[in-house]
C-alpha atoms as a PDB file:
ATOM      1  CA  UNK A   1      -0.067 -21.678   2.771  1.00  0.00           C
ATOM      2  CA  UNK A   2      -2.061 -21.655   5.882  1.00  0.00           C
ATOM      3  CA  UNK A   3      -1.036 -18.569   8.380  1.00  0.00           C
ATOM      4  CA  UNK A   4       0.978 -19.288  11.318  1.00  0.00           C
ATOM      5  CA  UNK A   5      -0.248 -17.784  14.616  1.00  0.00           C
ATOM      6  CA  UNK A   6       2.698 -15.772  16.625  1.00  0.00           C
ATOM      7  CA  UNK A   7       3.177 -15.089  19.857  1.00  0.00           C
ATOM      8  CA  UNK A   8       3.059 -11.391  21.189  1.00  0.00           C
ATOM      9  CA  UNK A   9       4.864 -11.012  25.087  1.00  0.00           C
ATOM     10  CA  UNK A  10       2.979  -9.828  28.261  1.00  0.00           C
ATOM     11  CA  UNK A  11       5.742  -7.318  28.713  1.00  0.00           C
ATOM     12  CA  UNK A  12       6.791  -5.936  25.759  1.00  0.00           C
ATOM     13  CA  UNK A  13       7.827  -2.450  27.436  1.00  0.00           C
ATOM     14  CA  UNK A  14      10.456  -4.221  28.740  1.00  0.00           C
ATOM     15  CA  UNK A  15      12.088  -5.879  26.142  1.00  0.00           C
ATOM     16  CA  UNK A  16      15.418  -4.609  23.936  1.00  0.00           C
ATOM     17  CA  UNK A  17      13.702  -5.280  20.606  1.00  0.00           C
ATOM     18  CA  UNK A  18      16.682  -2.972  18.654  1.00  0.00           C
ATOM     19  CA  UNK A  19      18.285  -6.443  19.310  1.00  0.00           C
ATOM     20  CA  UNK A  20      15.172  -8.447  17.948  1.00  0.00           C
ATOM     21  CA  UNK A  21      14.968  -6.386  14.505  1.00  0.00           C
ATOM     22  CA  UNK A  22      17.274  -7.020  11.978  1.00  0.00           C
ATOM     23  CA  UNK A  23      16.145  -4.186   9.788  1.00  0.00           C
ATOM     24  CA  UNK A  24      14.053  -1.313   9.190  1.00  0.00           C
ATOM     25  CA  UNK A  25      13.843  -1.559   5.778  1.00  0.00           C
ATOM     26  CA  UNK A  26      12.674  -4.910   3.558  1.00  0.00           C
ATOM     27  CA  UNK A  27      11.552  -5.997   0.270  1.00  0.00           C
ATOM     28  CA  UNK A  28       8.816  -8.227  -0.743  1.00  0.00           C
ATOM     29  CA  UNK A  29       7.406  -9.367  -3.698  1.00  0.00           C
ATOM     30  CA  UNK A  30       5.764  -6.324  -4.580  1.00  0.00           C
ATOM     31  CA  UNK A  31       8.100  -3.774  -3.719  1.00  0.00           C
ATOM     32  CA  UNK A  32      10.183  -6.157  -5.983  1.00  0.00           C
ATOM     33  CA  UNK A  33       7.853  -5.176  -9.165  1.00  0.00           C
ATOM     34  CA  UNK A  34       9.350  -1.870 -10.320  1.00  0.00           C
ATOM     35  CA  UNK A  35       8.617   0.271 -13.177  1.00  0.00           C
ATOM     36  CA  UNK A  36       9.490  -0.374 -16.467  1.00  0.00           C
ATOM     37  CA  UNK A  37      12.929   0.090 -17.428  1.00  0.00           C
ATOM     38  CA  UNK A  38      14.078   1.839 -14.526  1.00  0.00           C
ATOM     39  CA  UNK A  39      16.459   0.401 -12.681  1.00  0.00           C
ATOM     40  CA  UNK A  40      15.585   0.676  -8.921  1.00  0.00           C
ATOM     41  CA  UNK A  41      16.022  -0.500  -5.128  1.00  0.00           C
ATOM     42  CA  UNK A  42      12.451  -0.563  -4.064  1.00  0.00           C
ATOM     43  CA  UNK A  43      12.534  -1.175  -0.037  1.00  0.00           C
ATOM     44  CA  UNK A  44       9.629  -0.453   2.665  1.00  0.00           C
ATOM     45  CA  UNK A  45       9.220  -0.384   6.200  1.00  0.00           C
ATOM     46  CA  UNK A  46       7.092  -3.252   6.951  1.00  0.00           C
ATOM     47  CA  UNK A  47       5.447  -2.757  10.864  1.00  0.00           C
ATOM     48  CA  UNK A  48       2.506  -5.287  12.108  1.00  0.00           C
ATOM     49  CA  UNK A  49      -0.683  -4.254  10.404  1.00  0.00           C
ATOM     50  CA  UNK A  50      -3.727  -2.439  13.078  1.00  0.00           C
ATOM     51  CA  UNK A  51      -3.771  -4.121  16.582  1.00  0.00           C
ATOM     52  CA  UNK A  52      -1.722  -6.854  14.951  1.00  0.00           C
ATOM     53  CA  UNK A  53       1.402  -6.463  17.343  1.00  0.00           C
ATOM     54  CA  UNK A  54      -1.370  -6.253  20.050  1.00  0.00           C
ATOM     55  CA  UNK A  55      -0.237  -3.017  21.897  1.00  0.00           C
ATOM     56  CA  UNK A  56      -0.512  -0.552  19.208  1.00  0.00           C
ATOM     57  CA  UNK A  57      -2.651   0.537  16.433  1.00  0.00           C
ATOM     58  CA  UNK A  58      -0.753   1.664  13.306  1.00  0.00           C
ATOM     59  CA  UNK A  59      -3.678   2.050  10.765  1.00  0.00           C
ATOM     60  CA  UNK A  60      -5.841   4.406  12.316  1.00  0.00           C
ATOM     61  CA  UNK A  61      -8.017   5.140   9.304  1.00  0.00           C
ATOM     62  CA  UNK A  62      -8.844   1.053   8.859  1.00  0.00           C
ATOM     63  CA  UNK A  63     -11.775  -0.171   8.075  1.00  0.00           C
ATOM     64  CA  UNK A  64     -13.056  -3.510   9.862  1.00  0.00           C
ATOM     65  CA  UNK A  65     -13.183  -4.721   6.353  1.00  0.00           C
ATOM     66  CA  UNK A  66      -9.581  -3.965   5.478  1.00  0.00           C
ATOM     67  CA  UNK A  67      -8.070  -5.381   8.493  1.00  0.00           C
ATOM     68  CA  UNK A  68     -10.243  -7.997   7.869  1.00  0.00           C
ATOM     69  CA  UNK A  69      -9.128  -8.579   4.355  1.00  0.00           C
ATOM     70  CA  UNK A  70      -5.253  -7.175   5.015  1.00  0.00           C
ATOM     71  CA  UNK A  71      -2.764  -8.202   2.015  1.00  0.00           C
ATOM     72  CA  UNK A  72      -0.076  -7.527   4.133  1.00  0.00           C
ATOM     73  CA  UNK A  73      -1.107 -10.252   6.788  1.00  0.00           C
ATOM     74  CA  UNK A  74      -2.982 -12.581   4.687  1.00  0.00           C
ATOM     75  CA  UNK A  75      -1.163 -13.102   1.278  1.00  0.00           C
ATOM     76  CA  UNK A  76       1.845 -14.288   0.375  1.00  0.00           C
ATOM     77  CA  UNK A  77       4.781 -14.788   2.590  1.00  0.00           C
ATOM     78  CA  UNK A  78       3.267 -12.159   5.185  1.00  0.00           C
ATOM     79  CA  UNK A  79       1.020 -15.469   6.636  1.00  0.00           C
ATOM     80  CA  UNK A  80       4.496 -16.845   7.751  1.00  0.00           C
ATOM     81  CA  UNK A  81       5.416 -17.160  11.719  1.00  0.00           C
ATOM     82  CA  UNK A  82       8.879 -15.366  10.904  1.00  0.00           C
ATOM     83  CA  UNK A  83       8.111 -12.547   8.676  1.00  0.00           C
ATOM     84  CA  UNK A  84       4.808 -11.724  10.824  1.00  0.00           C
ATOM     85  CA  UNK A  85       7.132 -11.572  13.838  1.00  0.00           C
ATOM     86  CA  UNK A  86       9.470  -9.411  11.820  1.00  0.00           C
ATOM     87  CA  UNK A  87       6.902  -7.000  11.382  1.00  0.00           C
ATOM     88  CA  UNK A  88       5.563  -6.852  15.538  1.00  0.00           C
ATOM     89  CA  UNK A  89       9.365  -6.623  16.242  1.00  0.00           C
ATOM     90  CA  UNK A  90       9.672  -3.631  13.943  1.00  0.00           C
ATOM     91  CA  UNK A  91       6.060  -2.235  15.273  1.00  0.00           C
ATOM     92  CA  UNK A  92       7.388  -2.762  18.841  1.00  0.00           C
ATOM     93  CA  UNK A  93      10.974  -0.666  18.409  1.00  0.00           C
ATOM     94  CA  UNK A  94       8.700   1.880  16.862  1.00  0.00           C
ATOM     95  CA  UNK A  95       6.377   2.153  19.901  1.00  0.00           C
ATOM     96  CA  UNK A  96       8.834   1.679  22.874  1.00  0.00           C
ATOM     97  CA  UNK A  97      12.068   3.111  21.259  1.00  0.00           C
ATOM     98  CA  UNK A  98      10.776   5.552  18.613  1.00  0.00           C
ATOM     99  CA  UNK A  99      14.544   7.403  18.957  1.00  0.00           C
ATOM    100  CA  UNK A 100      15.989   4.113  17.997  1.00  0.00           C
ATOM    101  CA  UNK A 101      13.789   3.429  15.386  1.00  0.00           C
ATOM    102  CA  UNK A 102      14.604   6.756  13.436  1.00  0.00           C
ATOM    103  CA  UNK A 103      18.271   6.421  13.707  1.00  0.00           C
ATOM    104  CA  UNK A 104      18.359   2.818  12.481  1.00  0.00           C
ATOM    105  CA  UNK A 105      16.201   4.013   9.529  1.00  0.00           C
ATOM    106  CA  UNK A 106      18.588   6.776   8.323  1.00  0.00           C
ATOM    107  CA  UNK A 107      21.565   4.930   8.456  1.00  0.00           C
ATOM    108  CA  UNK A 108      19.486   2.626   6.242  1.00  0.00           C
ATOM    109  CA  UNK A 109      18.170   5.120   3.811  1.00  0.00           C
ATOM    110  CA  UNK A 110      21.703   6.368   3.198  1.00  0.00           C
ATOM    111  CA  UNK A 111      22.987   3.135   2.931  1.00  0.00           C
ATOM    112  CA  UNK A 112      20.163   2.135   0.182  1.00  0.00           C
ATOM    113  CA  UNK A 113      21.155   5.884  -1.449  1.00  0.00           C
ATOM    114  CA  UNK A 114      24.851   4.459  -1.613  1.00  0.00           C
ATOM    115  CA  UNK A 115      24.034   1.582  -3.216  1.00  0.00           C
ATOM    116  CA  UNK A 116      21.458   2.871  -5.763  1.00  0.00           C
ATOM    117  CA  UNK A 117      24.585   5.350  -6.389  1.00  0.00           C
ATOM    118  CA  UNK A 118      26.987   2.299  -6.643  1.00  0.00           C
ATOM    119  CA  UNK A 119      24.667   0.563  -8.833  1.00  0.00           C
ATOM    120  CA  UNK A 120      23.214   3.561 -11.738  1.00  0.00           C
ATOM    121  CA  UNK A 121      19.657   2.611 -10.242  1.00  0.00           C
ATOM    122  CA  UNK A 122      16.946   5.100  -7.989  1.00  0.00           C
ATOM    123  CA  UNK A 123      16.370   4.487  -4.833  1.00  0.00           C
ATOM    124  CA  UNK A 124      12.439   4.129  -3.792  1.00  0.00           C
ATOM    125  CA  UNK A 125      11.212   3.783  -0.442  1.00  0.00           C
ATOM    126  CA  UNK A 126       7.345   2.764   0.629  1.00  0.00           C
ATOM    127  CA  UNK A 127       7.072   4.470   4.092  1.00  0.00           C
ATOM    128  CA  UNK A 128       4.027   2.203   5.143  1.00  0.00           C
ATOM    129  CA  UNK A 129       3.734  -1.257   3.746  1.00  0.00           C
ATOM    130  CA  UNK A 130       1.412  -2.394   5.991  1.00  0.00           C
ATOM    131  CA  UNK A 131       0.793   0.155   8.348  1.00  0.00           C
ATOM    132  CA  UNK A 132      -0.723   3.927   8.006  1.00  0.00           C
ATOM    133  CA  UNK A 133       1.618   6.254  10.020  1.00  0.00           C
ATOM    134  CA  UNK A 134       2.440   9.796   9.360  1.00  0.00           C
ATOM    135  CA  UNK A 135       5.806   9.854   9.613  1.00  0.00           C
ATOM    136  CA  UNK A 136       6.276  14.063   9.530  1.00  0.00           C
ATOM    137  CA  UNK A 137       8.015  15.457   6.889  1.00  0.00           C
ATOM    138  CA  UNK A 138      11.550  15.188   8.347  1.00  0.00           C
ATOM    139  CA  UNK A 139      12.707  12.008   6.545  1.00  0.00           C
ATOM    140  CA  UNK A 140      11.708  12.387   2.807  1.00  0.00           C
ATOM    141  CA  UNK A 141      13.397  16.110   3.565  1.00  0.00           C
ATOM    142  CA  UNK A 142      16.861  14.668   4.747  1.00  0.00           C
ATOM    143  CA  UNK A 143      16.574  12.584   1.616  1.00  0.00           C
ATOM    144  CA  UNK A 144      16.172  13.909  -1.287  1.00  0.00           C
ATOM    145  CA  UNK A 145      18.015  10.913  -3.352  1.00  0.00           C
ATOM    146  CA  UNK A 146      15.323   8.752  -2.298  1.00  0.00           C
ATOM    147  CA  UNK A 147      11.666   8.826  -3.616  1.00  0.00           C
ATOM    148  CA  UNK A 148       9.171   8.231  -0.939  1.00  0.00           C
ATOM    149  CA  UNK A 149       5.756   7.415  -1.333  1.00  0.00           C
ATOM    150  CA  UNK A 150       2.583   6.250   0.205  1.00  0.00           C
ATOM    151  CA  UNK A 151      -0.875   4.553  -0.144  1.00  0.00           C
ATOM    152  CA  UNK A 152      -3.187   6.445   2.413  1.00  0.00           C
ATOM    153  CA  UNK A 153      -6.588   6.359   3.900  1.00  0.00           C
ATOM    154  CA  UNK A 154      -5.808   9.843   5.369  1.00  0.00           C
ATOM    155  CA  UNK A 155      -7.532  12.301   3.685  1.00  0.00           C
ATOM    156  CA  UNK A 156      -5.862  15.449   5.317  1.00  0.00           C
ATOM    157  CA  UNK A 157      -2.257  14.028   4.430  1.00  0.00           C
ATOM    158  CA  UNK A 158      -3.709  13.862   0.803  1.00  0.00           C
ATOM    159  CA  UNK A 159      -4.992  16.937   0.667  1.00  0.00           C
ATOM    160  CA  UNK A 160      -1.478  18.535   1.974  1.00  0.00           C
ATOM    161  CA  UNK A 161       0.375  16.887  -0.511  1.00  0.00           C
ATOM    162  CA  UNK A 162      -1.709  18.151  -3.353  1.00  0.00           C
ATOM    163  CA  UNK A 163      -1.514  21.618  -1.662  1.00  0.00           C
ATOM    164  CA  UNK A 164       2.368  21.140  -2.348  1.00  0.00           C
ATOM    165  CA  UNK A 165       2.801  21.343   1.333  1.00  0.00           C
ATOM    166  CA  UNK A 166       4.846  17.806   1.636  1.00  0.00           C
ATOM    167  CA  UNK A 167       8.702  17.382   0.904  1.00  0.00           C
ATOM    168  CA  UNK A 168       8.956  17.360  -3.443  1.00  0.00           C
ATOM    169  CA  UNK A 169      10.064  13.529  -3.122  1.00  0.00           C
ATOM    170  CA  UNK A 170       7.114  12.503  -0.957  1.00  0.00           C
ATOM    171  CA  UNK A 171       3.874  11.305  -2.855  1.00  0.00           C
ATOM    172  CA  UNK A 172       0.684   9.924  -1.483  1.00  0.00           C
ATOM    173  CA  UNK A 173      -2.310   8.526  -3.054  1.00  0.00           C
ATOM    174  CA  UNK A 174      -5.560   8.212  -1.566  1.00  0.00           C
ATOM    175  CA  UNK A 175      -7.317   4.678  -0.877  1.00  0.00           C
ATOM    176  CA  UNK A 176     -10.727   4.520  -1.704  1.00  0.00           C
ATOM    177  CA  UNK A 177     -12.478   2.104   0.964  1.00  0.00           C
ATOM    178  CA  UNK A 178     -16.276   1.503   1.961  1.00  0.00           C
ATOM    179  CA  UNK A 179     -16.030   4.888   3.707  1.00  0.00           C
ATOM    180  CA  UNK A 180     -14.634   6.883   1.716  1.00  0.00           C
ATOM    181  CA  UNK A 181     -17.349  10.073   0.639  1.00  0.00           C
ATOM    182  CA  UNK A 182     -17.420  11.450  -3.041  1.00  0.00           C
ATOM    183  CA  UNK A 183     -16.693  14.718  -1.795  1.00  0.00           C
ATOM    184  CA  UNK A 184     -13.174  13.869  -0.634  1.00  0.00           C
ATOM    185  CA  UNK A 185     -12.482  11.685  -3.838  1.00  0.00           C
ATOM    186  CA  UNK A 186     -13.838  14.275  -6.458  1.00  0.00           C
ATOM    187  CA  UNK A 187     -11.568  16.661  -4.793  1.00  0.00           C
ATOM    188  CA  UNK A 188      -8.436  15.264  -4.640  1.00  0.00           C
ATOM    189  CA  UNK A 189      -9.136  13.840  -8.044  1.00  0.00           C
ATOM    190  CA  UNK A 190      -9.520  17.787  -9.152  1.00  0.00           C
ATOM    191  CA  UNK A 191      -6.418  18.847  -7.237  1.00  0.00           C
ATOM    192  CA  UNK A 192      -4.105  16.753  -9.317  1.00  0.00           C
ATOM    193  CA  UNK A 193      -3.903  13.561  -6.371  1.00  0.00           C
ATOM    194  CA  UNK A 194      -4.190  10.050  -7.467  1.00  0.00           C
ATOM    195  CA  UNK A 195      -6.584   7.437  -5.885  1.00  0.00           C
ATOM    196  CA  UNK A 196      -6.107   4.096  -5.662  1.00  0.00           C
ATOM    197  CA  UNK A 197      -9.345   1.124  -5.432  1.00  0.00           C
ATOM    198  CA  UNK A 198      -9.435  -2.342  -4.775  1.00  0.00           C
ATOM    199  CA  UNK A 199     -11.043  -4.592  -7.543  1.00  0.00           C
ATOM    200  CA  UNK A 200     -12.670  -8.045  -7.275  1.00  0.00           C
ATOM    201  CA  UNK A 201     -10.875  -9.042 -10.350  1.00  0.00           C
ATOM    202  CA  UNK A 202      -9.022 -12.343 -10.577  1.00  0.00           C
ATOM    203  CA  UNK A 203      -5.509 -12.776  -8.921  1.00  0.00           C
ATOM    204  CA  UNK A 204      -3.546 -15.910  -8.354  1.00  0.00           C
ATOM    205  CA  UNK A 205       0.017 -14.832  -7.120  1.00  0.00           C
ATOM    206  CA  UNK A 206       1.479 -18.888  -7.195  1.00  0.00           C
ATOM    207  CA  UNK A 207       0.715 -19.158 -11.322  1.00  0.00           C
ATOM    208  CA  UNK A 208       1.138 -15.276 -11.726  1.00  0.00           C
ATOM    209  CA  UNK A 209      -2.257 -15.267 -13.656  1.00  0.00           C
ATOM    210  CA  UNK A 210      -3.656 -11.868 -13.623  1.00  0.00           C
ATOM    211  CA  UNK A 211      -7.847 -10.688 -14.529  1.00  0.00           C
ATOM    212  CA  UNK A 212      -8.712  -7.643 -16.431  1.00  0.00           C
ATOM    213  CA  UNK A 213      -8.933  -4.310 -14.654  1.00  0.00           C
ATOM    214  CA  UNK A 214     -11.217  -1.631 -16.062  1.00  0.00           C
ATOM    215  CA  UNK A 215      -9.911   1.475 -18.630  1.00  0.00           C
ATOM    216  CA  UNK A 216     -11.916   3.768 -16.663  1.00  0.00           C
ATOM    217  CA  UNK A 217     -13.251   4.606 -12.975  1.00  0.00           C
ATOM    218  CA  UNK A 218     -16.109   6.632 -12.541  1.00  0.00           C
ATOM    219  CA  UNK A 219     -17.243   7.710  -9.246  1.00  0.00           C
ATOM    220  CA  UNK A 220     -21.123   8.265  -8.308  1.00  0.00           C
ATOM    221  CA  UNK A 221     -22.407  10.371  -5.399  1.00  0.00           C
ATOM    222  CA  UNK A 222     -25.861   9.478  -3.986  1.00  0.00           C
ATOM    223  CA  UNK A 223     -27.134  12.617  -6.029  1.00  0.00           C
ATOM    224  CA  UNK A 224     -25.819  10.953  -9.033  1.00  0.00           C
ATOM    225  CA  UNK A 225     -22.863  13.374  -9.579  1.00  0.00           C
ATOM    226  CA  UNK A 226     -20.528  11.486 -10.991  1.00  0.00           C
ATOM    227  CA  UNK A 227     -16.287  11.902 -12.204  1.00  0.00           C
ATOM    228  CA  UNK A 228     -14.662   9.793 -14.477  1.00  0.00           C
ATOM    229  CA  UNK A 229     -11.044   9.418 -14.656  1.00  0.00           C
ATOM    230  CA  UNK A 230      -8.325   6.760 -16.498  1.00  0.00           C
ATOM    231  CA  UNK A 231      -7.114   4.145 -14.425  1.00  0.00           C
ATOM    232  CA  UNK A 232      -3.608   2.641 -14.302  1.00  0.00           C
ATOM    233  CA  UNK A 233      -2.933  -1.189 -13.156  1.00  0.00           C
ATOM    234  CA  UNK A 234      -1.280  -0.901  -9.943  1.00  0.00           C
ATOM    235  CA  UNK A 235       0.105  -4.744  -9.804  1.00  0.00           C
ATOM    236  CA  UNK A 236       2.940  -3.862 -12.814  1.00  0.00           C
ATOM    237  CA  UNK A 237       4.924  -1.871 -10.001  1.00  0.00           C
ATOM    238  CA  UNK A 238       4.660  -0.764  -6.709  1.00  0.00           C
ATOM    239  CA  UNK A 239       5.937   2.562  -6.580  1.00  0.00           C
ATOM    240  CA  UNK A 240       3.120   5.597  -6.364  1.00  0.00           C
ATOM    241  CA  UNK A 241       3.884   8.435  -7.808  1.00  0.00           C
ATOM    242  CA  UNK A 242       3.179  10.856 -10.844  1.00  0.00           C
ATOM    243  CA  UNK A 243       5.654   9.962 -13.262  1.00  0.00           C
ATOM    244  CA  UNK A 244       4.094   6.585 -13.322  1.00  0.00           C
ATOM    245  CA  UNK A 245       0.348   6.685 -12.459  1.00  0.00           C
ATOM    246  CA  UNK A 246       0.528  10.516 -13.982  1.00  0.00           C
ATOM    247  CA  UNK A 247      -2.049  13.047 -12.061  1.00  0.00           C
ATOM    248  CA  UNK A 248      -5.635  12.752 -11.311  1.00  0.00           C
ATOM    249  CA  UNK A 249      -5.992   8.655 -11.637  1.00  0.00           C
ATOM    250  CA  UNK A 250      -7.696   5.676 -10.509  1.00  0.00           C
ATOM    251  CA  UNK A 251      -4.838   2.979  -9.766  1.00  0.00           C
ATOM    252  CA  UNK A 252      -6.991  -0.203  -9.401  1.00  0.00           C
ATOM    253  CA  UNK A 253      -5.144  -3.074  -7.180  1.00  0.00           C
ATOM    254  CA  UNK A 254      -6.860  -6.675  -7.699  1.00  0.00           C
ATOM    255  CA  UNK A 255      -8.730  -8.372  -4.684  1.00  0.00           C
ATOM    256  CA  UNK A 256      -5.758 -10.658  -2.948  1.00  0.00           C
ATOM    257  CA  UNK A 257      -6.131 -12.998  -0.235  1.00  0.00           C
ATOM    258  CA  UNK A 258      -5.099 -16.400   1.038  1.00  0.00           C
ATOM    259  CA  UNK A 259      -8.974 -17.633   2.317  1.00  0.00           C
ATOM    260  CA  UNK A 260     -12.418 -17.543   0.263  1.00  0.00           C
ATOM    261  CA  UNK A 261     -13.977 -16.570   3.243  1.00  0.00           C
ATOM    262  CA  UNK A 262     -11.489 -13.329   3.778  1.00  0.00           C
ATOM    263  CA  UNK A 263     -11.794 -12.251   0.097  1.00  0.00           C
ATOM    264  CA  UNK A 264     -16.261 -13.144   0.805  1.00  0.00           C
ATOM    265  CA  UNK A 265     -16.122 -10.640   3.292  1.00  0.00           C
ATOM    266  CA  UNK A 266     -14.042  -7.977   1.105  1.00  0.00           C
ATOM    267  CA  UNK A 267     -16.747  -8.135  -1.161  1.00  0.00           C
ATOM    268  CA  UNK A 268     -19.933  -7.893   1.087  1.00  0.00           C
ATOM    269  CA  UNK A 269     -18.354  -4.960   2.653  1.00  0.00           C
ATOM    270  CA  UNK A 270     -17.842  -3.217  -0.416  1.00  0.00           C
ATOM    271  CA  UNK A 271     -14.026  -2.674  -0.077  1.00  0.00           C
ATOM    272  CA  UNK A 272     -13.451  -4.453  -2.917  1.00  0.00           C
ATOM    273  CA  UNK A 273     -15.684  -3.241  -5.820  1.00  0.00           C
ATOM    274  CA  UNK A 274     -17.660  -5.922  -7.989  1.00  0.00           C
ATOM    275  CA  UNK A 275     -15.715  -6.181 -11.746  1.00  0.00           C
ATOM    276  CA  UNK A 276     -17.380  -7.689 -14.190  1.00  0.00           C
ATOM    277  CA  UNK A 277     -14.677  -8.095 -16.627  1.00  0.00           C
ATOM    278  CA  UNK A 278     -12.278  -9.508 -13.960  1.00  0.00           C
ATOM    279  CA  UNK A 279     -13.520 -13.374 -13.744  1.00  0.00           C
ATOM    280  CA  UNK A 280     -10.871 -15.700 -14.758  1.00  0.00           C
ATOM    281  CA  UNK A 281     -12.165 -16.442 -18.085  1.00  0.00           C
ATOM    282  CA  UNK A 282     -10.413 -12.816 -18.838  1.00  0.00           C
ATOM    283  CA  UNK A 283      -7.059 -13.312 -17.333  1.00  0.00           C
ATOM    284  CA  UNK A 284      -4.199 -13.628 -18.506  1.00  0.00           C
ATOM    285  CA  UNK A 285      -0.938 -15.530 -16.588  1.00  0.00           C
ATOM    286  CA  UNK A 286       2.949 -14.353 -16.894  1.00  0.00           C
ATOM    287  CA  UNK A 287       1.160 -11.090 -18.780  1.00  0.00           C
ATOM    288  CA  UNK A 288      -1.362  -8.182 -17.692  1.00  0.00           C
ATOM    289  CA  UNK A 289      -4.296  -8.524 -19.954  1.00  0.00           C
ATOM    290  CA  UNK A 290      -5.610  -5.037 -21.854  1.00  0.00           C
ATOM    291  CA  UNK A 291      -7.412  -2.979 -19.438  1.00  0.00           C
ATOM    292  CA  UNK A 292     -11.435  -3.076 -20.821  1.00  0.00           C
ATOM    293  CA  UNK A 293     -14.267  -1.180 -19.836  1.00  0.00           C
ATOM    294  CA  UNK A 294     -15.354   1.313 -16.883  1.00  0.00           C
ATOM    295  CA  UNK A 295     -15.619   0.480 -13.515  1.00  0.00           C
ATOM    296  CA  UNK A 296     -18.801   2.200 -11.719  1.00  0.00           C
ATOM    297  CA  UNK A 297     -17.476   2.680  -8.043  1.00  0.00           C
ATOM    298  CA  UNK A 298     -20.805   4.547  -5.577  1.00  0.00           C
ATOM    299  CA  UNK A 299     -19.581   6.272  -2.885  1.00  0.00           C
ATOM    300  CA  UNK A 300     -21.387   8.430   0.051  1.00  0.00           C
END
């Protein structure tokens, strides 16, 4: 599917765009994988990744290589003109009419609450699909019912959570990208705090065909220091969060991608680390092949 361009306005400032977005909260088809016999409303708020809206940047911690290489722009039914405008609509309420934004989203956490009540399931909520925003501790506090969780490039919002200092029902795991040190991975690693790493192994979404991921990560320092840890394949489901991934893991997310060139250029970079075991001669489709092996990830 070939991504549609969208238009952005020359005066956005201007425009009501409470009556442009239909909802805070929406699914897609990986919020829709959920964990294993567990009944569960997964939801997310889904903004414009970056510059994407083209007034504000959302991921402040990205990497040219990850905007580059986004999932949440350039895979699936994200490279469509109306779910791309969606997301700048959502971005847009969020920048001019942050007030408006927050109200909308409560009464649509406690509506999802109701309905996971209704319906014997748990209610999950991704606070950044696409985007990297710290929304303060204020939401996952007023509720409780709802398990909140995050994948993060900001270190200090990692380290707080494995300090205990974020709301009980708020967990965050740390995404390992071409920057990322060995210091701040070995530590949060230590501290109990998950990580998660993108591998070049084989993914085709259309035939659900799936390539190996390794058993193991271990992470090198340029002194050679190294720290090995299990890893946990984090295609089955979406939600993050200890009871799933347990504490002091690698979750490993397969290279995805519409274009050769944008999944080329994930690769040179180094955001997505080189997997041996992942070539499609080793996948599997409709089923998650046996994790094999250990995955040597260098780091600065």
């Amino acid at each position: 599917m070939k991504a549609k361009t969208v238009s952005i306005p020359h005066n956005p400032e201007s425009i009501d765009w409470a009556a442009r977005v239909e909802s805070i909260l929406s699914g897609n088809a990986k919020l829709d994988k959920t964990p294993a016999g567990v009944p569960a409303i997964v939801s997310g708020i889904s903004l414009a990744p970056a510059k994407r809206s083209g007034v504000v940047n959302v991921c402040d911690h990205a990497t040219p290589s990850c905007i580059a290489a986004c999932v949440l722009w350039f895979a699936g039914r994200t490279v469509t003109a109306a779910v791309r405008q969606a997301a700048i609509a959502r971005t847009m309420l969020w920048h001019f009419q942050p007030d408006t934004f927050y109200a909308r989203l409560r009464k649509e956490l406690a509506a999802q609450e109701r309905r996971a009540a209704r319906e014997g399931s748990r209610s999950f909520v991704r606070l950044n699909t696409a985007s990297d925003i710290d929304h303060g501790p204020d939401i996952p506090a007023a509720f409780p019912g709802t398990c909140m969780y995050d994948y993060t490039k900001d270190v200090d919002r990692v380290r707080r959570y494995v300090r205990g200092e974020l709301p009980a029902n708020y967990h965050v795991s740390l995404s390992v990208h071409e920057e990322s040190t060995f210091a701040d991975v070995a530590d949060i690693l230590q501290a109990g705090g998950n990580v998660v790493v993108v591998v070049d192994s084989y993914y085709w979404g259309p035939s659900r065909r799936y390539g190996t991921l390794p058993e193991h990560v271990c992470f090198v320092s340029p002194t050679g220091e190294r720290i090995t840890v299990e890893s946990r394949d984090g295609d089955v489901a979406d939600p993050r969060t200890p009871e799933f991934d347990g504490r002091g893991t690698a979750v490993c997310l397969r290279l995805k991608g519409q274009s050769k060139r944008t999944k080329e250029r994930a690769r040179e970079s180094g955001f997505a680390r080189p997997w041996s075991l992942g070539g499609k001669e080793n996948s599997a489709r409709f089923a998650f092949p046996p994790a094999r092996g250990t995955l040597v990830v260098r780091l600065k």
